[in-house]
Protein backbone atom coordinates (compact mmCIF):
# COMPACT_ATOMS: atom_id res chain seq x y z
CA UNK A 1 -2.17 11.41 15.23
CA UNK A 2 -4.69 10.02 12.81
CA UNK A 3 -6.91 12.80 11.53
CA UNK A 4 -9.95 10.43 11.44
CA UNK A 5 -10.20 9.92 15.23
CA UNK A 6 -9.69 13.40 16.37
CA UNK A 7 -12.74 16.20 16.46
CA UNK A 8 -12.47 19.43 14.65
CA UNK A 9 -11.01 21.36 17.41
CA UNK A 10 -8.39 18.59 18.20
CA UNK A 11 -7.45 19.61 14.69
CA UNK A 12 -7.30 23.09 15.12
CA UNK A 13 -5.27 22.89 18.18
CA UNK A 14 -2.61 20.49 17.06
CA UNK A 15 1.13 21.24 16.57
CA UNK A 16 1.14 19.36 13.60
CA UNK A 17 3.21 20.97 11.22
CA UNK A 18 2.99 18.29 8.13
CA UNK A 19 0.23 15.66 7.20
CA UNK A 20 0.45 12.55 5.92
CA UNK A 21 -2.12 11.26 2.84
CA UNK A 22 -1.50 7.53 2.61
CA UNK A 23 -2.30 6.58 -1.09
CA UNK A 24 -2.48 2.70 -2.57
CA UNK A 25 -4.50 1.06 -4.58
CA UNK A 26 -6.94 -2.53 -4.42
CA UNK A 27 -5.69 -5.04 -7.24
CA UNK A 28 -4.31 -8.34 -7.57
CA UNK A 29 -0.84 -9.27 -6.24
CA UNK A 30 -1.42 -13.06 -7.01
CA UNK A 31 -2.82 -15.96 -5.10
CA UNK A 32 -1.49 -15.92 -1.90
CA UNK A 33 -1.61 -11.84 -0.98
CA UNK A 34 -4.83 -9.80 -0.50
CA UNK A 35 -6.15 -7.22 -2.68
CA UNK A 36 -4.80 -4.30 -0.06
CA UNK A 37 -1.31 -4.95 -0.40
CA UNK A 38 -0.69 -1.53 -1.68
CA UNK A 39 -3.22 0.60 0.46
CA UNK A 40 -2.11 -1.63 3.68
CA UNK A 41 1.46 -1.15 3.06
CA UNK A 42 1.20 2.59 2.38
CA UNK A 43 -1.17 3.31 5.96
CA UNK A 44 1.22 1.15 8.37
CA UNK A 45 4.32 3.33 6.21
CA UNK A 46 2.81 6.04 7.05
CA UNK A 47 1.86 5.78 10.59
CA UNK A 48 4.98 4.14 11.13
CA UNK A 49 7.13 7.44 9.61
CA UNK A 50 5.00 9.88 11.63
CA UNK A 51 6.02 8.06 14.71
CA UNK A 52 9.40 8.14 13.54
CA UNK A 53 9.16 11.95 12.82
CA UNK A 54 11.22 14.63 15.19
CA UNK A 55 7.89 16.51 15.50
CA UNK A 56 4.52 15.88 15.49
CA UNK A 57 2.31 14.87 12.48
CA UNK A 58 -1.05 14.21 11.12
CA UNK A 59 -1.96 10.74 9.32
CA UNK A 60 -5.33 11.50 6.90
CA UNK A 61 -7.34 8.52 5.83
CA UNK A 62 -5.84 6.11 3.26
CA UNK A 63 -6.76 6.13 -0.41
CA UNK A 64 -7.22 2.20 -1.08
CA UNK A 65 -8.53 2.75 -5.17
CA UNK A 66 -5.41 4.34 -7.51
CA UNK A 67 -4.61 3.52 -11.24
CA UNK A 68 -4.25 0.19 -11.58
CA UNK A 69 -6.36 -0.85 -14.91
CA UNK A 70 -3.20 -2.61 -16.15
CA UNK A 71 -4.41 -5.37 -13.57
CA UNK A 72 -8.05 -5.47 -14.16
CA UNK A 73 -8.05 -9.36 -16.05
CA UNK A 74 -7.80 -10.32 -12.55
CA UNK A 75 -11.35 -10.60 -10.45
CA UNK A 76 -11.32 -8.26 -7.59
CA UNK A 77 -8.88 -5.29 -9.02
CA UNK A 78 -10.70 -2.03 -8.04
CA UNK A 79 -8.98 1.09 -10.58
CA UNK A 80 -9.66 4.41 -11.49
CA UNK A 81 -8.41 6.69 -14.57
CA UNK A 82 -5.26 9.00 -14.20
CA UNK A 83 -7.57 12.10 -14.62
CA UNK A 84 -10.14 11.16 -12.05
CA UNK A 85 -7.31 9.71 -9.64
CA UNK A 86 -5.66 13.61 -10.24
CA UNK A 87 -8.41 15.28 -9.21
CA UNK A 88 -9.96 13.31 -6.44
CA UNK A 89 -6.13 12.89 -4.60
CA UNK A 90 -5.35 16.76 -5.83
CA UNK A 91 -8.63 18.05 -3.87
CA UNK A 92 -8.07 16.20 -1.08
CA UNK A 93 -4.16 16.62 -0.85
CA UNK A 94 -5.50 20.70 -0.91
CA UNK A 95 -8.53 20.09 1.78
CA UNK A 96 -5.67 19.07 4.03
CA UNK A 97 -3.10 21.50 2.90
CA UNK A 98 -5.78 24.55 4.11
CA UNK A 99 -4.98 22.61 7.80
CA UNK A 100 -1.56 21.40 8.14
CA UNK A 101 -0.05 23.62 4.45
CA UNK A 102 2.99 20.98 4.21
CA UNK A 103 1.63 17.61 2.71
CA UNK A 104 3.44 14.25 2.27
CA UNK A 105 1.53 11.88 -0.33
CA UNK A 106 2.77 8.28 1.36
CA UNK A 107 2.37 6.08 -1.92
CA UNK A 108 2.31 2.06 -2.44
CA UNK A 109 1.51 1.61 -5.71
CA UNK A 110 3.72 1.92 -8.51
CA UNK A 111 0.92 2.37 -11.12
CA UNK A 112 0.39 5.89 -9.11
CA UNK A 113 3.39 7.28 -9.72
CA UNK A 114 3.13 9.89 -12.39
CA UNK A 115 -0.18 10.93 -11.45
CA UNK A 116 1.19 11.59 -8.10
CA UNK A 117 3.92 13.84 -8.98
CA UNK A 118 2.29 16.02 -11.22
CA UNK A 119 -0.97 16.21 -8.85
CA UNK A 120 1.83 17.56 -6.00
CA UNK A 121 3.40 19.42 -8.55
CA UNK A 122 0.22 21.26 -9.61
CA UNK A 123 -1.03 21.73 -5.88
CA UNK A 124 2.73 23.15 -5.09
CA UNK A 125 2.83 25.84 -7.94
CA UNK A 126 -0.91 27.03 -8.10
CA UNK A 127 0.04 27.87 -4.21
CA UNK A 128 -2.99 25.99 -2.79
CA UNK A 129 -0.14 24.08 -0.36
CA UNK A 130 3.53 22.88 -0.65
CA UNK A 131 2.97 18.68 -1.45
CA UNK A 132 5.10 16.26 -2.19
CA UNK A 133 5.08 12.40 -3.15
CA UNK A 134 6.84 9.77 -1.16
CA UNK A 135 7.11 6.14 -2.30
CA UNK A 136 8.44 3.87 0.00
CA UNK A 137 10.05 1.10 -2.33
CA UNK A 138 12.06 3.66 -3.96
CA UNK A 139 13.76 4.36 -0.86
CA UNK A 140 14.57 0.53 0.70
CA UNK A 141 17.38 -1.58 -1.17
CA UNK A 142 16.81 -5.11 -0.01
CA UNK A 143 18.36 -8.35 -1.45
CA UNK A 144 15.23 -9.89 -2.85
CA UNK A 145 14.02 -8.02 -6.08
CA UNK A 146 11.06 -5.89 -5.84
CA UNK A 147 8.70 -7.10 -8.39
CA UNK A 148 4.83 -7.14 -7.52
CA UNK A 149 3.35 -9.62 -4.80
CA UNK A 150 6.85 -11.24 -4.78
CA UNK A 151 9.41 -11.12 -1.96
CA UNK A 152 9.46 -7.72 -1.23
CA UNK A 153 5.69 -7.10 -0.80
CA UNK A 154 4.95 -10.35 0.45
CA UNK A 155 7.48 -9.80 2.69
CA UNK A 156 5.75 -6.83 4.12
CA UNK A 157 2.37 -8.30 4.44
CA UNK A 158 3.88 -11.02 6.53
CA UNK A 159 5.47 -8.97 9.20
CA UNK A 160 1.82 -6.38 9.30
CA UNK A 161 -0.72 -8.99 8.52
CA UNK A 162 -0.03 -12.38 8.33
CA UNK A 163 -3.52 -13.93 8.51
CA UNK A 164 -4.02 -12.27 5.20
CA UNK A 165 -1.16 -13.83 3.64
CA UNK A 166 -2.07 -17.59 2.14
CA UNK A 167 1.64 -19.11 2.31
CA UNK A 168 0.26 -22.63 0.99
CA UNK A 169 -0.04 -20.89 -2.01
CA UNK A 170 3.49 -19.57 -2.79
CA UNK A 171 4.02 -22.69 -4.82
CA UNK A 172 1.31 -21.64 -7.54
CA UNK A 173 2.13 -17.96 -7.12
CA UNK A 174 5.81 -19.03 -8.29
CA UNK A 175 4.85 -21.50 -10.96
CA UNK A 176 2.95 -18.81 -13.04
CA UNK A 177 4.49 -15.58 -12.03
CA UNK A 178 6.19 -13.18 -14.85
CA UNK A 179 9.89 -12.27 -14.80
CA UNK A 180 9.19 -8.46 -15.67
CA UNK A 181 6.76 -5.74 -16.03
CA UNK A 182 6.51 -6.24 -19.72
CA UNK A 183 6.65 -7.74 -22.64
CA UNK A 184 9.65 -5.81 -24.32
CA UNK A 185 11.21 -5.44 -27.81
CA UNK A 186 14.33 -3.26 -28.99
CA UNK A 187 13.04 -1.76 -25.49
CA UNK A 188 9.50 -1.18 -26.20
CA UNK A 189 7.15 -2.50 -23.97
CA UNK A 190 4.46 -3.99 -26.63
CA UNK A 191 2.04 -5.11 -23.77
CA UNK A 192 -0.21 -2.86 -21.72
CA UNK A 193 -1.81 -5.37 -19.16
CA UNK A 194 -0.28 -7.53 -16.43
CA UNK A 195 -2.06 -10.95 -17.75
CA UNK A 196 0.03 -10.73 -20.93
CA UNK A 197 3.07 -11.16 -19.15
CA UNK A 198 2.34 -13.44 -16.00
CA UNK A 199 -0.68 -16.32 -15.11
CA UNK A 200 -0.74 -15.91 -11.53
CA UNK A 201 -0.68 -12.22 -11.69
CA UNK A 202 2.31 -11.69 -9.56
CA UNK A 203 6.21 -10.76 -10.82
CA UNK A 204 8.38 -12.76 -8.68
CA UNK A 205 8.68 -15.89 -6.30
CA UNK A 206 7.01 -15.00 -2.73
CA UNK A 207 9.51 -17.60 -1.48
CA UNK A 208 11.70 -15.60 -1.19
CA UNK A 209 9.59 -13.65 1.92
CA UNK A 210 9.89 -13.56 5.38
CA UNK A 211 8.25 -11.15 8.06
CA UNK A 212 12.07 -10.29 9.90
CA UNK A 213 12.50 -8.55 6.11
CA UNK A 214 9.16 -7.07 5.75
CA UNK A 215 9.94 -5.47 9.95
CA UNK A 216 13.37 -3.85 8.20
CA UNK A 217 11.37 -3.11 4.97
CA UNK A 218 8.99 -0.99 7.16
CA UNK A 219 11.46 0.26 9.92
CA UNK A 220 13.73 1.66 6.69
CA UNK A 221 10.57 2.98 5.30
CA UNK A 222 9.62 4.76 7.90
CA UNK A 223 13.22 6.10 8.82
CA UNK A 224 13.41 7.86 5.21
CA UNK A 225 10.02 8.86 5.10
CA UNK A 226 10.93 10.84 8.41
CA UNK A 227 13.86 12.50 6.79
CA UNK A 228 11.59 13.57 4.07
CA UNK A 229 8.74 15.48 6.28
CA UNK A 230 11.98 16.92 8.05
CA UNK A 231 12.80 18.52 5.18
CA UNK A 232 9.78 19.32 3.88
CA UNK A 233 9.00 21.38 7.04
CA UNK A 234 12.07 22.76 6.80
CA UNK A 235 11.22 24.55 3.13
């Protein structure tokens, strides 16, 4: 049930015992994948785990802006700070929580992380709600390395939306992409912004996608992301 399309009273009446807040971000993942990636990946994971869900379940409206500054050398990167992102995502993880009280924080960005956990954290223990964050490529294990607008993502965007993907661009993606999130020394990480450490803005060759992955990337994201309202309910 998205919360968006329902009235008031639909709301009230509902059996829905645990909402979803899908969360994301709109930055670069290099030529050839659309700015969404992480907001569009984290709405479809989320409607797709509510369907997925022994019960019934809410789906609030998506978050597409997150902290993602590290990316902002690249034209069309939308961010926020990690105290504004806290406290905009806090209040509105609590607005639903007076509803549904169980919250699941559906997450696609990696750059969100920390902010998430501690938001949830501070919503949990100040007893406003019980929240928690879920991000779905912690939970999937696929052949192809993660990175950021490589195979995995890429992958994903192919199976949801493939008229946003530009495959004739893979080529460039690949020639300029970085091999890690970093720039490290003795295990420091000396550089704070993706264009030190890749030209095309993405980590990884988007090659290495196809949609049949990104279909068991979401179906596998979904499946855990059921288990996890299960047991959230069950608290």
């Amino acid at each position: 049930m998205k919360l968006s399309e329902q009235s008031w009273t639909d709301a009230r009446d509902s059996d829905a015992d645990v909402a979803l807040l899908p969360v994301g971000s709109t930055e670069q993942h290099g030529p050839h994948a659309p700015l969404g990636v992480d907001h569009l990946s984290a709405e479809a994971i989320a409607e797709a785990g509510a369907d997925a869900y022994d019960g019934e379940a809410v789906v609030g409206p998506t978050i597409p802006v997150g902290v993602a500054e590290e990316h902002r050398a690249f034209d069309g990167t939308m961010w926020v700070t990690e105290d504004s992102f806290r406290a905009y995502v806090g209040d509105s993880v609590r607005s639903l929580a007076d509803s549904f009280d169980r919250v699941v924080v559906v997450n696609g960005h990696g750059g969100n992380t920390d902010a998430l956990r501690e938001l949830c954290g501070r919503v949990t223990r100040d007893g406003d709600g019980y929240a928690v964050p879920f991000t779905w490529f912690d939970v999937v294990a696929p052949d192809v390395p993660l990175g950021h607008g490589g195979g995995v993502e890429t992958s994903l965007m192919l199976h949801l939306y493939p008229e946003l993907v530009r495959e004739e661009r893979f080529d460039e993606a690949a020639e300029g992409m970085g091999e890690n999130f970093g720039v490290f020394v003795d295990g420091t990480n000396i550089a704070y912004d993706f264009e030190a450490f890749t030209e095309s803005g993405n980590i990884g060759d988007p090659n290495d996608a196809s949609a049949a992955l990104g279909e068991e990337l979401l179906d596998e994201s979904a499946a855990a992301l059921a288990n996890v309202m299960a047991a959230v309910v069950a608290r």
